[in-house]
ModelCIF file with pLDDT and N, C-alpha, C, O atoms, coordinates in Angstrom:
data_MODEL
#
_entry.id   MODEL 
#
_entity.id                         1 
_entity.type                       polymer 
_entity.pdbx_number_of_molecules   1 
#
_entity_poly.entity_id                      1 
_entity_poly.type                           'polypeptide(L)' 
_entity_poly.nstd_linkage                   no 
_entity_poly.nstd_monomer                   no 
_entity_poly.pdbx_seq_one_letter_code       
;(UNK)(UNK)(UNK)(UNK)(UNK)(UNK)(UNK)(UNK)(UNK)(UNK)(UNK)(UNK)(UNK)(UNK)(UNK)(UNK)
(UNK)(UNK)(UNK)(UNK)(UNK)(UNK)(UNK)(UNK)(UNK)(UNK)(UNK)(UNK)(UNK)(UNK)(UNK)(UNK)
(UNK)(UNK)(UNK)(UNK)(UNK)(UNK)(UNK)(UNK)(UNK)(UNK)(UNK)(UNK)(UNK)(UNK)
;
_entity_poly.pdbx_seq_one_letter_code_can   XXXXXXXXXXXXXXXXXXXXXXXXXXXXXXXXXXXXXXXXXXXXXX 
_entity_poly.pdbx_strand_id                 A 
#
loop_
_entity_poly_seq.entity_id 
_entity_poly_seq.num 
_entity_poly_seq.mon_id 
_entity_poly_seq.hetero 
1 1  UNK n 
1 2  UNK n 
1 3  UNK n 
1 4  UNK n 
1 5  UNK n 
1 6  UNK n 
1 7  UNK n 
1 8  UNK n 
1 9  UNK n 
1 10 UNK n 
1 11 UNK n 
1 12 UNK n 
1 13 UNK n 
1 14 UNK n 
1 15 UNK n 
1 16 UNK n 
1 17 UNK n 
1 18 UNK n 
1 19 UNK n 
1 20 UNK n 
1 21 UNK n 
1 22 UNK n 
1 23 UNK n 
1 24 UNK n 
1 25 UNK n 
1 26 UNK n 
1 27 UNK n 
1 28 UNK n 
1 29 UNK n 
1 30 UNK n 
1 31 UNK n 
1 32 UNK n 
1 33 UNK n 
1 34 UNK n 
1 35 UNK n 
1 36 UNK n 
1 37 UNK n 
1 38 UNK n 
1 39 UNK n 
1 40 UNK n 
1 41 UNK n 
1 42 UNK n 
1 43 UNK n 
1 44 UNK n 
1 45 UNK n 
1 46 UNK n 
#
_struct_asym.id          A 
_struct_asym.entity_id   1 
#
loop_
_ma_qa_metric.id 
_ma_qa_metric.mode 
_ma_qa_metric.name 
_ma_qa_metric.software_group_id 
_ma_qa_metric.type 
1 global pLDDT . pLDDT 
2 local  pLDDT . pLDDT 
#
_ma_qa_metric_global.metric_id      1 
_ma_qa_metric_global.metric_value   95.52 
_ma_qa_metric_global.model_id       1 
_ma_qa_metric_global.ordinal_id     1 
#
loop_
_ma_qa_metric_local.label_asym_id 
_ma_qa_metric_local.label_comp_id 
_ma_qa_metric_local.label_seq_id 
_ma_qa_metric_local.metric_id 
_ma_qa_metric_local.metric_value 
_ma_qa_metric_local.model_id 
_ma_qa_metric_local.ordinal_id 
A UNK 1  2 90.00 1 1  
A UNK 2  2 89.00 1 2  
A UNK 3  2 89.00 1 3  
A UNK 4  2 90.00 1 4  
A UNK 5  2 94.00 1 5  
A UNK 6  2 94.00 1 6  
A UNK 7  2 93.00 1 7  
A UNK 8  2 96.00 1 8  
A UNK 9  2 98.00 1 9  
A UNK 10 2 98.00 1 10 
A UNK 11 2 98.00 1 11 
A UNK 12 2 97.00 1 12 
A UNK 13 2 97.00 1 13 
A UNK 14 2 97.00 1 14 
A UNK 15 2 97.00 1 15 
A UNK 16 2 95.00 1 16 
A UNK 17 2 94.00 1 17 
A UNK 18 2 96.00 1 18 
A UNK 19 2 95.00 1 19 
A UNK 20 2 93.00 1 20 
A UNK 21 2 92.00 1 21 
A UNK 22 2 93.00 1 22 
A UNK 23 2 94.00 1 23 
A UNK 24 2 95.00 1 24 
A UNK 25 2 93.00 1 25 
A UNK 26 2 93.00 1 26 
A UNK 27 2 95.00 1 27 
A UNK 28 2 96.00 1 28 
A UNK 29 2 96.00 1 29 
A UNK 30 2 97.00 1 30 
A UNK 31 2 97.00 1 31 
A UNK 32 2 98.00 1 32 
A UNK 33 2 98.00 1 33 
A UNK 34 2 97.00 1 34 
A UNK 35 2 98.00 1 35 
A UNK 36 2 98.00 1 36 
A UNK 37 2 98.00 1 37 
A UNK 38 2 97.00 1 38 
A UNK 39 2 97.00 1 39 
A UNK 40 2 97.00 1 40 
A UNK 41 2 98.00 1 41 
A UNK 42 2 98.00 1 42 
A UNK 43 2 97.00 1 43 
A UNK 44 2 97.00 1 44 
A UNK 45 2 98.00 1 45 
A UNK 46 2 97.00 1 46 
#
loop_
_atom_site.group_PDB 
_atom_site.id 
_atom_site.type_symbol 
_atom_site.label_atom_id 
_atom_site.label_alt_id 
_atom_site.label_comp_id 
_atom_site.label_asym_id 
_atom_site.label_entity_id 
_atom_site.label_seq_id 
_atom_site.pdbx_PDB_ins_code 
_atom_site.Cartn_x 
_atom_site.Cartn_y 
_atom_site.Cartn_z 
_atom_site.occupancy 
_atom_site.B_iso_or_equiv 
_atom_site.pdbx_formal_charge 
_atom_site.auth_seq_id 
_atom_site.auth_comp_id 
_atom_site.auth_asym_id 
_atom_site.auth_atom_id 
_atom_site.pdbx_PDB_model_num 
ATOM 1   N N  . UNK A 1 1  ? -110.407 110.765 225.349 1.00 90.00 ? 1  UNK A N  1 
ATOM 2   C CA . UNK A 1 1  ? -111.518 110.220 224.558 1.00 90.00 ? 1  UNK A CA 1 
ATOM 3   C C  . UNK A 1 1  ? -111.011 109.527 223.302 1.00 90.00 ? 1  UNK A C  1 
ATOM 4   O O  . UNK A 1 1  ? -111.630 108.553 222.874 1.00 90.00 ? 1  UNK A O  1 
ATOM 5   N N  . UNK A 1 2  ? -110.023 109.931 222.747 1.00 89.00 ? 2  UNK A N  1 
ATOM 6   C CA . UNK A 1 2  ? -109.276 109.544 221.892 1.00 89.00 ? 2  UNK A CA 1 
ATOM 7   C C  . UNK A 1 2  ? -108.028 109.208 221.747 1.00 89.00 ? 2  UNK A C  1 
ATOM 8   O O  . UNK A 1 2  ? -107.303 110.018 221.168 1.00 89.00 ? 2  UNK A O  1 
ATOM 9   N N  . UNK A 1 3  ? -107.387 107.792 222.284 1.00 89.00 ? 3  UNK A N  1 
ATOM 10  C CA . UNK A 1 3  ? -106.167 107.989 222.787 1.00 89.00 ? 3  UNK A CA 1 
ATOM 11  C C  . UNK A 1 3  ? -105.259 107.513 221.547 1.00 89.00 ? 3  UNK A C  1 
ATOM 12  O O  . UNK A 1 3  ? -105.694 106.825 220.624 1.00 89.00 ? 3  UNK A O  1 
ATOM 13  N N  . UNK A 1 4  ? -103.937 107.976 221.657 1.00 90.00 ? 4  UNK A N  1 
ATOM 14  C CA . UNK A 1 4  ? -102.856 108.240 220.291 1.00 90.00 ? 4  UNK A CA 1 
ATOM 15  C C  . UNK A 1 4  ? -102.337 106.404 221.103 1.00 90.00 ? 4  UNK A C  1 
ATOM 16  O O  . UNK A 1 4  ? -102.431 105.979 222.255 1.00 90.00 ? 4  UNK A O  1 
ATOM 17  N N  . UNK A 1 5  ? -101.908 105.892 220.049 1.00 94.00 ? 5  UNK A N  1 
ATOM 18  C CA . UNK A 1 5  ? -101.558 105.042 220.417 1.00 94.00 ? 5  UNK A CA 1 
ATOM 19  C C  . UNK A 1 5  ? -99.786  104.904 219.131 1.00 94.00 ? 5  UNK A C  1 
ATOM 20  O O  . UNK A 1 5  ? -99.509  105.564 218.129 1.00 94.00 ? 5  UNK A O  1 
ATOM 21  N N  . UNK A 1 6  ? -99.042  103.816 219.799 1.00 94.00 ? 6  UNK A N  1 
ATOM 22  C CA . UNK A 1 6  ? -97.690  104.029 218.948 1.00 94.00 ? 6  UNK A CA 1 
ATOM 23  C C  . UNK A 1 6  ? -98.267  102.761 217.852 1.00 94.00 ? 6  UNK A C  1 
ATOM 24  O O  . UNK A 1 6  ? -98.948  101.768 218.106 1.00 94.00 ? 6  UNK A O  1 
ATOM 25  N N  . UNK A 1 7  ? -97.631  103.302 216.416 1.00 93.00 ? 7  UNK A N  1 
ATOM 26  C CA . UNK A 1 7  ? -97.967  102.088 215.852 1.00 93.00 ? 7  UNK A CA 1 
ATOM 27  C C  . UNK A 1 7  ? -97.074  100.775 216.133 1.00 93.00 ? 7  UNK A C  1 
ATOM 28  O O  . UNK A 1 7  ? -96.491  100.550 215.073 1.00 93.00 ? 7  UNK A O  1 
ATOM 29  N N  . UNK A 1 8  ? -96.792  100.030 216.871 1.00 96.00 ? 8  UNK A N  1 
ATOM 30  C CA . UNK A 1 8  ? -96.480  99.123  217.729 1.00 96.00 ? 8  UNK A CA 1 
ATOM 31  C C  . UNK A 1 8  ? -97.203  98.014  217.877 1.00 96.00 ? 8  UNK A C  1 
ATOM 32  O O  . UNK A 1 8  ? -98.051  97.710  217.039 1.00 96.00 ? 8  UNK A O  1 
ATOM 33  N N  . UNK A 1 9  ? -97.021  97.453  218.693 1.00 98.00 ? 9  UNK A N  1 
ATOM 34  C CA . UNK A 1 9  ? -97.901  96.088  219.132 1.00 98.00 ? 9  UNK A CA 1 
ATOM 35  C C  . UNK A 1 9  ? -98.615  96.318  219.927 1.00 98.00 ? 9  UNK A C  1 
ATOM 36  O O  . UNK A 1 9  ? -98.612  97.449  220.412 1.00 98.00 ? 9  UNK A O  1 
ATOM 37  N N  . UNK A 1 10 ? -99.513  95.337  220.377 1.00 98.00 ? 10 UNK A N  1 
ATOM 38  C CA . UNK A 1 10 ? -100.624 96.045  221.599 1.00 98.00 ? 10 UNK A CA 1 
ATOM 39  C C  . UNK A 1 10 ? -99.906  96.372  222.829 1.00 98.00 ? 10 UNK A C  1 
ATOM 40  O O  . UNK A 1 10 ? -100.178 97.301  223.590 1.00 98.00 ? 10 UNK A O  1 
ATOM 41  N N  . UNK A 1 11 ? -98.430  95.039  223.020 1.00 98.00 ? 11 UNK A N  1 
ATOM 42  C CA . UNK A 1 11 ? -97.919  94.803  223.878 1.00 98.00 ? 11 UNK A CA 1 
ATOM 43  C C  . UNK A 1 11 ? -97.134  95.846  224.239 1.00 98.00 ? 11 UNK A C  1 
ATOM 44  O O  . UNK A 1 11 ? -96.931  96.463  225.285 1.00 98.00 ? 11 UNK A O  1 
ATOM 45  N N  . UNK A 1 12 ? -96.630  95.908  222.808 1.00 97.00 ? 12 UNK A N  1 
ATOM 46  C CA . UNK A 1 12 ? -95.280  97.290  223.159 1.00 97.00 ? 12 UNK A CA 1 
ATOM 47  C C  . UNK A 1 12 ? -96.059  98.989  223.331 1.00 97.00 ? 12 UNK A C  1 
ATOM 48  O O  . UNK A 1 12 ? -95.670  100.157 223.333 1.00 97.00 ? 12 UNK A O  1 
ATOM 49  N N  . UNK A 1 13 ? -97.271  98.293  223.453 1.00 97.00 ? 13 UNK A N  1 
ATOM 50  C CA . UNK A 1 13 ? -97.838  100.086 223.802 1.00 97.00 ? 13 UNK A CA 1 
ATOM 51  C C  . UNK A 1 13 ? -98.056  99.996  225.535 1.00 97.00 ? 13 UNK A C  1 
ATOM 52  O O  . UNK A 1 13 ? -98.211  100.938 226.312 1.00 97.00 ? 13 UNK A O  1 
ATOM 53  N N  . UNK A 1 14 ? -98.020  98.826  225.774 1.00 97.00 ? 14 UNK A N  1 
ATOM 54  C CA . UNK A 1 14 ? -98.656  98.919  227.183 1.00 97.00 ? 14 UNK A CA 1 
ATOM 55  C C  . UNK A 1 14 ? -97.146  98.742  227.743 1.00 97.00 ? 14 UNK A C  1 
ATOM 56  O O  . UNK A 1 14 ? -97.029  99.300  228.834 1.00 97.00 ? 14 UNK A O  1 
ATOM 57  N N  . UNK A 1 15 ? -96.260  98.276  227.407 1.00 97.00 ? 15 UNK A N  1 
ATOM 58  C CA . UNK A 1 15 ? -94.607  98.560  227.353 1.00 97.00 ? 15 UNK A CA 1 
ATOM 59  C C  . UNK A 1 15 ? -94.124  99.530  227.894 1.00 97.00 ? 15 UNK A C  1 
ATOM 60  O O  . UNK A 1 15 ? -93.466  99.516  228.935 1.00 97.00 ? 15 UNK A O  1 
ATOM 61  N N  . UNK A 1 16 ? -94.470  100.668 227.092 1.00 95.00 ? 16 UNK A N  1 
ATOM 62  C CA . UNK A 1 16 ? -93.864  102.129 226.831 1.00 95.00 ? 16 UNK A CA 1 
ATOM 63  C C  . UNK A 1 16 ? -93.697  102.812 227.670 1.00 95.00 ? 16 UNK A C  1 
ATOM 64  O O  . UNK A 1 16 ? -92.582  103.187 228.033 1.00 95.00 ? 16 UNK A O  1 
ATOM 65  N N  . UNK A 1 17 ? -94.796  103.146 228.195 1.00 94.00 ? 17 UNK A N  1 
ATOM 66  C CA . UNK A 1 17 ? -95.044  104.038 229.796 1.00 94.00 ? 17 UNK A CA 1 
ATOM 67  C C  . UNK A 1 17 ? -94.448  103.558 231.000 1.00 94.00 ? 17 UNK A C  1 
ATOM 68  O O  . UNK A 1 17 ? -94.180  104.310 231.937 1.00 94.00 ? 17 UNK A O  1 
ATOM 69  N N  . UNK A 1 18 ? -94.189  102.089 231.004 1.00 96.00 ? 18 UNK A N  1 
ATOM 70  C CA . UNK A 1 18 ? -93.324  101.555 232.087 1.00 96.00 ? 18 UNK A CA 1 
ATOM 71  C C  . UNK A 1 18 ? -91.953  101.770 231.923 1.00 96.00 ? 18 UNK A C  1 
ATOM 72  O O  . UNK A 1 18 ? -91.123  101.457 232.777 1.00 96.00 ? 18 UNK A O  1 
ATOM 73  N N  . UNK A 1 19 ? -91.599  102.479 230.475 1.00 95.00 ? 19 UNK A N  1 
ATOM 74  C CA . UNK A 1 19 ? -90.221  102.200 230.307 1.00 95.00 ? 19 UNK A CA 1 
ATOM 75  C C  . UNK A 1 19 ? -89.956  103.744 230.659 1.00 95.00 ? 19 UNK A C  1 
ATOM 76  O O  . UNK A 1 19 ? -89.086  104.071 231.466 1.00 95.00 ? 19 UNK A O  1 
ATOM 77  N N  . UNK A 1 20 ? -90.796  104.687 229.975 1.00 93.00 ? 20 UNK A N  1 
ATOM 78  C CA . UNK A 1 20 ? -90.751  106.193 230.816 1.00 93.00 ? 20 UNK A CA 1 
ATOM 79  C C  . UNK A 1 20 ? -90.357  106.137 231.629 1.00 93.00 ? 20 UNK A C  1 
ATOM 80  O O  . UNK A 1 20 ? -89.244  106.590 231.894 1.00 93.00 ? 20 UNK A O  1 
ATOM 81  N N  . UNK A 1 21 ? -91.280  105.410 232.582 1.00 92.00 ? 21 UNK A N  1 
ATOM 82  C CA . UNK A 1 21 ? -91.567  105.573 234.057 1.00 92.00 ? 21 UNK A CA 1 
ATOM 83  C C  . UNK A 1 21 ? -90.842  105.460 234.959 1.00 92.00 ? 21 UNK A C  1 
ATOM 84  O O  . UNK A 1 21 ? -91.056  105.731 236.141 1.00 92.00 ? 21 UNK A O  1 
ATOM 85  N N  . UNK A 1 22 ? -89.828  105.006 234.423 1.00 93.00 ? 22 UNK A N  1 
ATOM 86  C CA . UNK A 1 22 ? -88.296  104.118 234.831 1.00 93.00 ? 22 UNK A CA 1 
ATOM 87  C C  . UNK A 1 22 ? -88.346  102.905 235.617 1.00 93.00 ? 22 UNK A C  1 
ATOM 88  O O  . UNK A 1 22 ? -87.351  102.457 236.187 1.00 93.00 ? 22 UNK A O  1 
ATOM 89  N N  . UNK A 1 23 ? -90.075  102.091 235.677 1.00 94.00 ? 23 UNK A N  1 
ATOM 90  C CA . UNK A 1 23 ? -89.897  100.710 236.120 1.00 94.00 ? 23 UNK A CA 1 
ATOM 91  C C  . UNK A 1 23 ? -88.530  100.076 235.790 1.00 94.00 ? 23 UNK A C  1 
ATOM 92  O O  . UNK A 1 23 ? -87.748  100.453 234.918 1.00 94.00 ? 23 UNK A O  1 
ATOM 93  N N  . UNK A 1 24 ? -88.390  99.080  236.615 1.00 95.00 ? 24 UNK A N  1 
ATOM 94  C CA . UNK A 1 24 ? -87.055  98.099  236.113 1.00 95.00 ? 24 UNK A CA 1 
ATOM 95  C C  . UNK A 1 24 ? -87.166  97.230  235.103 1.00 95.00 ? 24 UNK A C  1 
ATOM 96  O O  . UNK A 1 24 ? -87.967  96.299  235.188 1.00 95.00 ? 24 UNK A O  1 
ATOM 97  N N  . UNK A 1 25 ? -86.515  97.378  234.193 1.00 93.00 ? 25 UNK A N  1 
ATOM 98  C CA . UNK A 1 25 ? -86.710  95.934  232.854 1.00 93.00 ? 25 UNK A CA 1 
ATOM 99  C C  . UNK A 1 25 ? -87.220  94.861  232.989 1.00 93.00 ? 25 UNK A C  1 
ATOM 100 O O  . UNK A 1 25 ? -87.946  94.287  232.178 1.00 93.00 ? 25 UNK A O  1 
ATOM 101 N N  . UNK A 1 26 ? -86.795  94.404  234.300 1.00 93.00 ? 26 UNK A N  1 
ATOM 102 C CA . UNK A 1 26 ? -87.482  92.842  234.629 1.00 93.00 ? 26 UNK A CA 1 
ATOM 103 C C  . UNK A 1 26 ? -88.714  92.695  235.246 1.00 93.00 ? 26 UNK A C  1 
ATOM 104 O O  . UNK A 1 26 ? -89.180  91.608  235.585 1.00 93.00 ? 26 UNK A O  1 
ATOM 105 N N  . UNK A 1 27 ? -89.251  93.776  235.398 1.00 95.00 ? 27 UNK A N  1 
ATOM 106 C CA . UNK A 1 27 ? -91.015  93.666  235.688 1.00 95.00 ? 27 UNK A CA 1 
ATOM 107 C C  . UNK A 1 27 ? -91.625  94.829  234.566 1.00 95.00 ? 27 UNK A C  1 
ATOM 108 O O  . UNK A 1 27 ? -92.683  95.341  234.929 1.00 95.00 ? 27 UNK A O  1 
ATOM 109 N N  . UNK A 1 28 ? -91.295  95.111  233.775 1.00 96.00 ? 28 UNK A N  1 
ATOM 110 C CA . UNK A 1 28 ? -92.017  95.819  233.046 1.00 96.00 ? 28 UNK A CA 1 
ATOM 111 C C  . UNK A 1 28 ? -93.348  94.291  232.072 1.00 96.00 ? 28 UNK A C  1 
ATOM 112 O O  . UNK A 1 28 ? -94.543  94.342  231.781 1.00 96.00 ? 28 UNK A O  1 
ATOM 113 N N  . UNK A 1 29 ? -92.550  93.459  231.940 1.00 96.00 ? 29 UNK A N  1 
ATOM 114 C CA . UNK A 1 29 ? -93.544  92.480  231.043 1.00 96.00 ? 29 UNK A CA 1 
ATOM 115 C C  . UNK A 1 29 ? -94.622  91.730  231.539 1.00 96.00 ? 29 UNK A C  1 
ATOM 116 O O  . UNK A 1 29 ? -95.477  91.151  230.868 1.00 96.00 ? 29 UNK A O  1 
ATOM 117 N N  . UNK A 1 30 ? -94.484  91.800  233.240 1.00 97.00 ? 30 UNK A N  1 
ATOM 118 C CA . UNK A 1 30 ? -95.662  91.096  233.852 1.00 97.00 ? 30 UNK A CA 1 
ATOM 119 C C  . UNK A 1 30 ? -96.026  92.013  234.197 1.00 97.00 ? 30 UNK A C  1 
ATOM 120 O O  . UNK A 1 30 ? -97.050  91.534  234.683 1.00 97.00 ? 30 UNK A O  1 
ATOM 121 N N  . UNK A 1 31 ? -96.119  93.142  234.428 1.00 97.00 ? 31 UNK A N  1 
ATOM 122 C CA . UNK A 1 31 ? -96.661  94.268  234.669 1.00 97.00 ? 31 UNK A CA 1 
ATOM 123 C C  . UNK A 1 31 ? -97.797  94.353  233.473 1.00 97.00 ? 31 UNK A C  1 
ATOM 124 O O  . UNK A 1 31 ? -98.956  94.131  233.824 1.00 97.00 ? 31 UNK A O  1 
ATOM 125 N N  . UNK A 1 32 ? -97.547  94.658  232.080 1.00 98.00 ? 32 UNK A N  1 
ATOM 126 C CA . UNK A 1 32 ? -97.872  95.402  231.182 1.00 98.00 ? 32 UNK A CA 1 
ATOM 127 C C  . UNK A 1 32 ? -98.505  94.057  230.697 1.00 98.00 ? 32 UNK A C  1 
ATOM 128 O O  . UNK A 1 32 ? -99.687  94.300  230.455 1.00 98.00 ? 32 UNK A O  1 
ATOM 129 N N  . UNK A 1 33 ? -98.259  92.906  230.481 1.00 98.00 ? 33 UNK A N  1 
ATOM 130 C CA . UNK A 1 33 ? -99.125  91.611  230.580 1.00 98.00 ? 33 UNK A CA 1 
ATOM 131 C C  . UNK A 1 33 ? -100.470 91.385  231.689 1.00 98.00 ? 33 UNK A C  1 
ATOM 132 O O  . UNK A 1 33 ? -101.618 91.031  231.425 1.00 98.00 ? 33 UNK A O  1 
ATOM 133 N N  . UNK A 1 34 ? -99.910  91.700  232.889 1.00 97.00 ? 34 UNK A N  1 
ATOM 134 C CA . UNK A 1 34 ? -101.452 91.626  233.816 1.00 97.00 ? 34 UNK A CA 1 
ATOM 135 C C  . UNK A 1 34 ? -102.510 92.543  233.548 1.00 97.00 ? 34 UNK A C  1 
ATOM 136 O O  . UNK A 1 34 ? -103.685 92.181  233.611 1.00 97.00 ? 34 UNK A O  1 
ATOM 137 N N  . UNK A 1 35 ? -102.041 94.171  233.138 1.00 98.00 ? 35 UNK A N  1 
ATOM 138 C CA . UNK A 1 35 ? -102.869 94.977  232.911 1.00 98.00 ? 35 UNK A CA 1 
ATOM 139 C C  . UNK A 1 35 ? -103.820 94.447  231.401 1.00 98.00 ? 35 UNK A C  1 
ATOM 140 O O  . UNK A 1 35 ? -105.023 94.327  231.168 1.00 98.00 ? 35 UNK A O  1 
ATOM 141 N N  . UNK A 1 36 ? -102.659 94.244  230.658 1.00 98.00 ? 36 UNK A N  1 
ATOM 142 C CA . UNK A 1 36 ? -103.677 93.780  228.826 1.00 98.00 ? 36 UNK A CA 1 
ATOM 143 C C  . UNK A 1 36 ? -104.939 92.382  229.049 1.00 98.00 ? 36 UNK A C  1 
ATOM 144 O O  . UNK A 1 36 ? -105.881 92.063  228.325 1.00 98.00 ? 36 UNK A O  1 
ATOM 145 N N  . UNK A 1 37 ? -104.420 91.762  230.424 1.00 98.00 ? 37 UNK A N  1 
ATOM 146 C CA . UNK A 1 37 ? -105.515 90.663  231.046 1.00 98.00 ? 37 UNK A CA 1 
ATOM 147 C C  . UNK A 1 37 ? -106.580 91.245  231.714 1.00 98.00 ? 37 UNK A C  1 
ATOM 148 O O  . UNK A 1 37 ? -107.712 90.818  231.489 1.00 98.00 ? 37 UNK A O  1 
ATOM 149 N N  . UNK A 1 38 ? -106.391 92.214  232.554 1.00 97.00 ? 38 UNK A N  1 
ATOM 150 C CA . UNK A 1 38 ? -107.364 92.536  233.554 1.00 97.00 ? 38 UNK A CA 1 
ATOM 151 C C  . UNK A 1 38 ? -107.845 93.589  232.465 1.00 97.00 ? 38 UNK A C  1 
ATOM 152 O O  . UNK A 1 38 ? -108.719 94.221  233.058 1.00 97.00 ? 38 UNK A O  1 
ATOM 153 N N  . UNK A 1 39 ? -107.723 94.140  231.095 1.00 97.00 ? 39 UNK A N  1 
ATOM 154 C CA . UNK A 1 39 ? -109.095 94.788  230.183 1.00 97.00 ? 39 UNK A CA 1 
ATOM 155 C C  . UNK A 1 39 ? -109.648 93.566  229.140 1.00 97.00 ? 39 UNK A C  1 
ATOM 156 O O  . UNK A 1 39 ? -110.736 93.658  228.571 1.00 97.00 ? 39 UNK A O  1 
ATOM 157 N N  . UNK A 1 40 ? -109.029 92.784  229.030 1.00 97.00 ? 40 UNK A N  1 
ATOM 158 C CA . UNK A 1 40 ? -109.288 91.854  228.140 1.00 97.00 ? 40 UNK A CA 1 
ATOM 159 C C  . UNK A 1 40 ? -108.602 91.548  226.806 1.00 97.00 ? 40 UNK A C  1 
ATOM 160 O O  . UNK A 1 40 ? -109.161 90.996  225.858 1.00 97.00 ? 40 UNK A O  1 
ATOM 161 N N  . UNK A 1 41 ? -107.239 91.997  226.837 1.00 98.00 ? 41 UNK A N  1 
ATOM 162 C CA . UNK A 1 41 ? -106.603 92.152  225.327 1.00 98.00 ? 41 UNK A CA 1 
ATOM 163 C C  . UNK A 1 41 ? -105.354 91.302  225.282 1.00 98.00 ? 41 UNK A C  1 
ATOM 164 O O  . UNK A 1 41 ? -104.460 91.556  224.474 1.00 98.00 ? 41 UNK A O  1 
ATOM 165 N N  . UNK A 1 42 ? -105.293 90.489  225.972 1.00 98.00 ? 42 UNK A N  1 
ATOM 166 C CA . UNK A 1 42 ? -104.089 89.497  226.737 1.00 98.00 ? 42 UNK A CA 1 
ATOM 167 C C  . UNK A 1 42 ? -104.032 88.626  225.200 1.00 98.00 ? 42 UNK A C  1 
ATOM 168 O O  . UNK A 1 42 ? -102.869 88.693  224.801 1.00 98.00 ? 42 UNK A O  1 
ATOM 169 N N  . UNK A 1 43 ? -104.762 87.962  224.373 1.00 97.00 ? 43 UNK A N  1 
ATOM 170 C CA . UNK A 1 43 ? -104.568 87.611  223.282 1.00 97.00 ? 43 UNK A CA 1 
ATOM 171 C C  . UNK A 1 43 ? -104.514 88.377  222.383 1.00 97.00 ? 43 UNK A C  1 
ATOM 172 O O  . UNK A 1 43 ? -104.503 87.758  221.319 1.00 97.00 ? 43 UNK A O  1 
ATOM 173 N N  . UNK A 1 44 ? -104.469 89.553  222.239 1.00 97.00 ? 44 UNK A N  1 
ATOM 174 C CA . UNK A 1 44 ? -103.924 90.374  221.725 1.00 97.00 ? 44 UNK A CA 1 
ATOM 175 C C  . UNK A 1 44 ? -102.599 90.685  221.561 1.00 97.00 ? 44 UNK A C  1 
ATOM 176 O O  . UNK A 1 44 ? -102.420 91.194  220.454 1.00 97.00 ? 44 UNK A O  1 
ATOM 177 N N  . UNK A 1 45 ? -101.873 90.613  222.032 1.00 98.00 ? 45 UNK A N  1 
ATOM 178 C CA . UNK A 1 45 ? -100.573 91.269  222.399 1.00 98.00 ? 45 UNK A CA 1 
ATOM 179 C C  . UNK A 1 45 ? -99.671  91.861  221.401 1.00 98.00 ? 45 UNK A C  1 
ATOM 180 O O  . UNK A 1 45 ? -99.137  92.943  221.159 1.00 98.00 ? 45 UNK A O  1 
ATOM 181 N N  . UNK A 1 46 ? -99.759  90.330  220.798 1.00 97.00 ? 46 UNK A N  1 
ATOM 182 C CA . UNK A 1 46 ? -98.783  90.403  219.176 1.00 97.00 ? 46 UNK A CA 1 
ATOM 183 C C  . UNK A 1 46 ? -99.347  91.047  217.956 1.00 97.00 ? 46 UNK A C  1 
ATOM 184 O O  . UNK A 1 46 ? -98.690  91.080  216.915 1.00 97.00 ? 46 UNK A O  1 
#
C-alpha cells in the first residue's frame, strides 16, 4: 500500500530489481523502460 522506493531516479528504481534478479545487463534497460511505458511514467525516468 505503501511502497519504499530508493531515492534514485524513477528509472533506476525500476532498474534495481532486475539487477537483484540477476537479469543480464543488456536487457535490464528495455525491460525496466517498457514497464515505466506500459504504467505511464516513461517521461519520467530522469
Amino acid at each position: 500500500q505503501r511502497p519504499v522506493l530508493l531515492r534514485r531516479s524513477v528509472l533506476a528504481n525500476a532498474l534495481y530489481p532486475l539487477k537483484l534478479a540477476g537479469v543480464a545487463a543488456s536487457e535490464r534497460q528495455d525491460r525496466a523502460r517498457a514497464a515505466l511505458d506500459m504504467v505511464g511514467l516513461a517521461a519520467l525516468a530522469d
